[in-house]
N, C-alpha and C. Protein backbone atom coordinates (compact mmCIF):
# COMPACT_ATOMS: atom_id res chain seq x y z
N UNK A 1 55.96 40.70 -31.26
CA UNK A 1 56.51 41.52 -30.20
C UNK A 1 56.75 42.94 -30.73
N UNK A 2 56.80 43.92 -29.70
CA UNK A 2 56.99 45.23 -29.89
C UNK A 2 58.07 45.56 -30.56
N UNK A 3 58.45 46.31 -31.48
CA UNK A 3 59.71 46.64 -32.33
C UNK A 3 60.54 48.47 -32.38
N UNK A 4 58.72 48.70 -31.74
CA UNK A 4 59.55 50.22 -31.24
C UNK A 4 59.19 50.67 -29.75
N UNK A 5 60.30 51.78 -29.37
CA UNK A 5 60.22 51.78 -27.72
C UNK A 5 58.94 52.62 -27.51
N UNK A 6 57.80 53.05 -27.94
CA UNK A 6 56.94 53.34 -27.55
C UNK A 6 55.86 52.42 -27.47
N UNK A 7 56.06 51.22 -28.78
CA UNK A 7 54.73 50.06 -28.16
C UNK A 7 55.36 49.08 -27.02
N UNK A 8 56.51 49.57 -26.66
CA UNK A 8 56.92 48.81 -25.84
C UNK A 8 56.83 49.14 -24.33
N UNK A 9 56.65 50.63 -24.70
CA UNK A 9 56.13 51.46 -23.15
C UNK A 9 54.34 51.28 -23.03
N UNK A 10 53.85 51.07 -23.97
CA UNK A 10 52.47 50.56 -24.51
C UNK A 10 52.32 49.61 -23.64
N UNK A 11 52.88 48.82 -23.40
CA UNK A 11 52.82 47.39 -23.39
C UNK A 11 52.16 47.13 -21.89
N UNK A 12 53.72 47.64 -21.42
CA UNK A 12 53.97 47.49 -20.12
C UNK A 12 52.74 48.91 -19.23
N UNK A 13 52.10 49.84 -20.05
CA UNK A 13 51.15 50.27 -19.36
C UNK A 13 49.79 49.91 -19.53
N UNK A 14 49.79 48.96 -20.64
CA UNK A 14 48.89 48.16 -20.54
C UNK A 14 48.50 47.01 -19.33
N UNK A 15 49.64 46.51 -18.90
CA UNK A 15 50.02 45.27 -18.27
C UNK A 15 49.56 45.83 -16.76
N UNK A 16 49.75 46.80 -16.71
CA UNK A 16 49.46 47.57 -15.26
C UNK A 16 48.48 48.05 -14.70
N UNK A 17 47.78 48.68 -15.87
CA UNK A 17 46.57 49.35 -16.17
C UNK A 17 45.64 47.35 -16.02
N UNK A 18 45.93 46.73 -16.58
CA UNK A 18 44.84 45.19 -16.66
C UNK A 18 44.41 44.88 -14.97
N UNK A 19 45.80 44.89 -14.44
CA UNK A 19 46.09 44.54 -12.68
C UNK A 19 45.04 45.09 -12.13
N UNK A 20 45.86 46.40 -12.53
CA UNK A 20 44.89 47.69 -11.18
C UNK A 20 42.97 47.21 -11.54
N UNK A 21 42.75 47.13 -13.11
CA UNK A 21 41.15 47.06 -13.17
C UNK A 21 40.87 45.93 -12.61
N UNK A 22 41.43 44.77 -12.81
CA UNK A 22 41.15 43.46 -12.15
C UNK A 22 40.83 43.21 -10.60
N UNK A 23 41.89 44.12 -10.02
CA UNK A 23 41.82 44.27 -8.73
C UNK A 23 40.49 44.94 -8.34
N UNK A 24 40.20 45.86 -9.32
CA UNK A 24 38.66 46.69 -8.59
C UNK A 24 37.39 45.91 -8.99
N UNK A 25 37.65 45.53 -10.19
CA UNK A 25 36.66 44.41 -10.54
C UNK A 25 36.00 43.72 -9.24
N UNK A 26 37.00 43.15 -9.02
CA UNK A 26 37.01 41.82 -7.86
C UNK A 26 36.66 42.76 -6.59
N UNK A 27 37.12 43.75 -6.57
CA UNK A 27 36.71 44.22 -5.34
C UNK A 27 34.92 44.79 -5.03
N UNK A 28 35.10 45.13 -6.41
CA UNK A 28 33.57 45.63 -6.39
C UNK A 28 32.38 44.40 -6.35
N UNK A 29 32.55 43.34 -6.78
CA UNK A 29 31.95 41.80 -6.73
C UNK A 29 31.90 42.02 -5.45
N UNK A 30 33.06 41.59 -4.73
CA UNK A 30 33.02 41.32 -3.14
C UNK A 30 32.40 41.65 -2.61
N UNK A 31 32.14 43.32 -2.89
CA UNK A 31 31.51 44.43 -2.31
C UNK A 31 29.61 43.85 -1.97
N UNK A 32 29.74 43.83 -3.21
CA UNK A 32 28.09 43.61 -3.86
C UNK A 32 28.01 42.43 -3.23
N UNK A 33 28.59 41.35 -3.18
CA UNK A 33 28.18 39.60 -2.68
C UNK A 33 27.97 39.70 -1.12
N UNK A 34 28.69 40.79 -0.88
CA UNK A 34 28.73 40.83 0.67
C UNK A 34 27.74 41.54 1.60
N UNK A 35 26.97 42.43 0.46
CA UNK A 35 25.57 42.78 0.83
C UNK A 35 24.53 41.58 0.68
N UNK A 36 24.79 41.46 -0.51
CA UNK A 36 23.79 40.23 -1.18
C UNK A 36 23.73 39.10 0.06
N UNK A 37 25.03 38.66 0.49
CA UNK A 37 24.73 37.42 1.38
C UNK A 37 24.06 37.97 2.81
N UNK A 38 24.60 38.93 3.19
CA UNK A 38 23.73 39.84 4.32
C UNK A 38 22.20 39.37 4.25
N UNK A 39 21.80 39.95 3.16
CA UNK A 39 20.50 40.35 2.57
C UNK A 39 19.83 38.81 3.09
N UNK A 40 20.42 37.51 2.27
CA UNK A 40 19.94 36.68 2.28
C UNK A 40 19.88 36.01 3.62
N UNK A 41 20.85 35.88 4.75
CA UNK A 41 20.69 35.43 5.81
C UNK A 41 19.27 35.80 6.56
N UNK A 42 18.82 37.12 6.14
CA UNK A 42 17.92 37.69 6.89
C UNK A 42 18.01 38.90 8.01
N UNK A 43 19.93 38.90 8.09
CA UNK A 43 20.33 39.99 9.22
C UNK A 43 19.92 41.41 8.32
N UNK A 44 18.88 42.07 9.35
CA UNK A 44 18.96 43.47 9.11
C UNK A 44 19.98 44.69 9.42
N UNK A 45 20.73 44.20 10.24
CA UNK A 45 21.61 45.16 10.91
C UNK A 45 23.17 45.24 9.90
N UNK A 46 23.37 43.74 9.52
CA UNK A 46 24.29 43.25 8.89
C UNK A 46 24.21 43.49 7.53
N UNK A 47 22.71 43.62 6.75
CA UNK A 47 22.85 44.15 5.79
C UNK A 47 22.83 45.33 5.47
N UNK A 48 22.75 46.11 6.65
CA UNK A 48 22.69 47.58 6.41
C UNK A 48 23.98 48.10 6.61
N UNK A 49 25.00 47.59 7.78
CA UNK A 49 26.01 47.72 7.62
C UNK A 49 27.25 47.58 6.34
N UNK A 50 26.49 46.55 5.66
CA UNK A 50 27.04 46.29 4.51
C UNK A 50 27.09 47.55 3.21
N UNK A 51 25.54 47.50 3.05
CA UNK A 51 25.47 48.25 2.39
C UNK A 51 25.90 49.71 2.46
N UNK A 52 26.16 50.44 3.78
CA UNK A 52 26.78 51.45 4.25
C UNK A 52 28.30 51.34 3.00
N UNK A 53 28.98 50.37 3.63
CA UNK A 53 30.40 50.40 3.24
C UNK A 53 30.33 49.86 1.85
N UNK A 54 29.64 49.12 0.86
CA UNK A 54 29.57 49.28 -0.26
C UNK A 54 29.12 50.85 -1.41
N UNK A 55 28.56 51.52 -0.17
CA UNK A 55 27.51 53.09 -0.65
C UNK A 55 28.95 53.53 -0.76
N UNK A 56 30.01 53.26 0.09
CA UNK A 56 31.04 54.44 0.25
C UNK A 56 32.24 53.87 -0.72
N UNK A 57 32.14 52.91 -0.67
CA UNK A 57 33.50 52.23 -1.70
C UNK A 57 33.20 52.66 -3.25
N UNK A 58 32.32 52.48 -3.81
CA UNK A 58 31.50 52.40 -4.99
C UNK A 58 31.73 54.14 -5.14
N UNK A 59 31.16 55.40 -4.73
CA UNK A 59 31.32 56.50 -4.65
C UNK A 59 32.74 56.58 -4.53
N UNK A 60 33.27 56.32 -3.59
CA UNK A 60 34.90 56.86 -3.92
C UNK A 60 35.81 56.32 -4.73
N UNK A 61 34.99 54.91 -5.37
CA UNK A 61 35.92 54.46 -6.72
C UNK A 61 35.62 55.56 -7.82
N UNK A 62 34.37 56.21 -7.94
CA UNK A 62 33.62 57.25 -8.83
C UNK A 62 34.30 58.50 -8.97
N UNK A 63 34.95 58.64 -7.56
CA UNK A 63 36.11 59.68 -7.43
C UNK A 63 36.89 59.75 -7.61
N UNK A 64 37.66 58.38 -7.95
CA UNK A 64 39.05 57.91 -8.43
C UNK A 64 39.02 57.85 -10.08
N UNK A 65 38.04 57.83 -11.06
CA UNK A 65 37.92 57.43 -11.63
C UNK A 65 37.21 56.54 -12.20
N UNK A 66 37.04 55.23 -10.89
CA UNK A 66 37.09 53.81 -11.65
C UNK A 66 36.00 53.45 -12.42
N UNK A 67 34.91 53.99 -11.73
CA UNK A 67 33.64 53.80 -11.82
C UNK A 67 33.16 55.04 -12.35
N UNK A 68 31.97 55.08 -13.64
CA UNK A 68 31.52 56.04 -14.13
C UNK A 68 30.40 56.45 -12.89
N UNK A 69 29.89 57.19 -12.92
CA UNK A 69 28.68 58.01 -11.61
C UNK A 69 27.56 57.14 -11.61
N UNK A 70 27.37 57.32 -13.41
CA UNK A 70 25.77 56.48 -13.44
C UNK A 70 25.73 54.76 -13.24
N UNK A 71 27.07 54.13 -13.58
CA UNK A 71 27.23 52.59 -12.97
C UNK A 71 27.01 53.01 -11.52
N UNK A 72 27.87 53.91 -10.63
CA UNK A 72 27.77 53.38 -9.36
C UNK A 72 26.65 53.69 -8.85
N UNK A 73 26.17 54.52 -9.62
CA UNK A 73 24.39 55.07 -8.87
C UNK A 73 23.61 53.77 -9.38
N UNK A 74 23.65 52.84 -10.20
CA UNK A 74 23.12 51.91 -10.64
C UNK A 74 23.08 50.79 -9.39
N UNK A 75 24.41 50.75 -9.54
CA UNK A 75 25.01 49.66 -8.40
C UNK A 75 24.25 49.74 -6.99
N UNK A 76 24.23 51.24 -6.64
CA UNK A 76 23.88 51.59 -5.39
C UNK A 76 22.58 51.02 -5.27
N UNK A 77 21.99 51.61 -6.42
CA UNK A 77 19.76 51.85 -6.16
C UNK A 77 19.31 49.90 -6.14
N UNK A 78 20.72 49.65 -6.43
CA UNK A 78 19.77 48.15 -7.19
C UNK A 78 20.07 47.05 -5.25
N UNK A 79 21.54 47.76 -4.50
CA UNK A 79 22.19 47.05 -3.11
C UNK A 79 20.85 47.69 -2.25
N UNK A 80 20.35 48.76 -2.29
CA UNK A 80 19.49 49.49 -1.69
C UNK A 80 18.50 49.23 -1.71
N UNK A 81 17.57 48.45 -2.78
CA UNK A 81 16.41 47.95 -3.44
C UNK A 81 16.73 46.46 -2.14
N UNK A 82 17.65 46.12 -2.30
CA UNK A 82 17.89 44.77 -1.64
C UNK A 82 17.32 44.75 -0.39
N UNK A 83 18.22 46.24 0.19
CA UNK A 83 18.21 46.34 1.83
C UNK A 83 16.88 46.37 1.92
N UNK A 84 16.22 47.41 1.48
CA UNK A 84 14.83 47.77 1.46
C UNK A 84 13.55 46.27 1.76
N UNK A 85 13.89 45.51 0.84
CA UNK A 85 12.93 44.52 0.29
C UNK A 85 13.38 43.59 1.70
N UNK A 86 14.18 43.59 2.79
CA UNK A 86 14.42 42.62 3.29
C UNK A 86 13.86 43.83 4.68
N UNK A 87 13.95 45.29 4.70
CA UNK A 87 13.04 45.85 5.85
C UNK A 87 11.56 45.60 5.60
N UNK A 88 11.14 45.44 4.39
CA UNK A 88 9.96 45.37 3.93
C UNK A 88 9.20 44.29 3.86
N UNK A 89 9.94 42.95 4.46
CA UNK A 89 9.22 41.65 4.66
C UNK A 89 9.77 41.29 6.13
């Protein structure tokens, strides 16, 4: 255990800092699964809608921080590749 009051303020902004990433983690999964299952049903409308609101979550986590530019441009080209391949058959 911590023995001085700064690893002890350490600690506890560690503990906070774990939450908040966990939470975006998971959110960004969601994000992505929720195109992905779009994709797979076969709805075009549904996966484009999707992918709309994953284009915008992903970018404004980029703005917050959460996400470096080139992950979310990654993220994006690869949900987009998806949409594409499912206008394309």
């Amino acid at each position: 255990m911590a023995n001085h009051k700064s690893a002890e303020k350490r600690i506890r902004q560690t503990k906070k800092r774990t939450e908040r990433n966990r939470f975006y983690k998971t959110r960004i999964k969601n994000i992505t699964k929720a195109v992905e299952s779009a994709v797979k049903s076969g709805n075009t409308e549904a996966a484009a809608e999707a992918f709309k609101k994953a284009n915008k979550s992903l970018h404004k986590y980029v703005s917050k921080g959460i996400l470096k530019k080139n992950t979310a441009a990654r993220k994006v080209s690869r949900l987009h590749g998806l949409v594409n391949s499912l206008n394309a058959a």
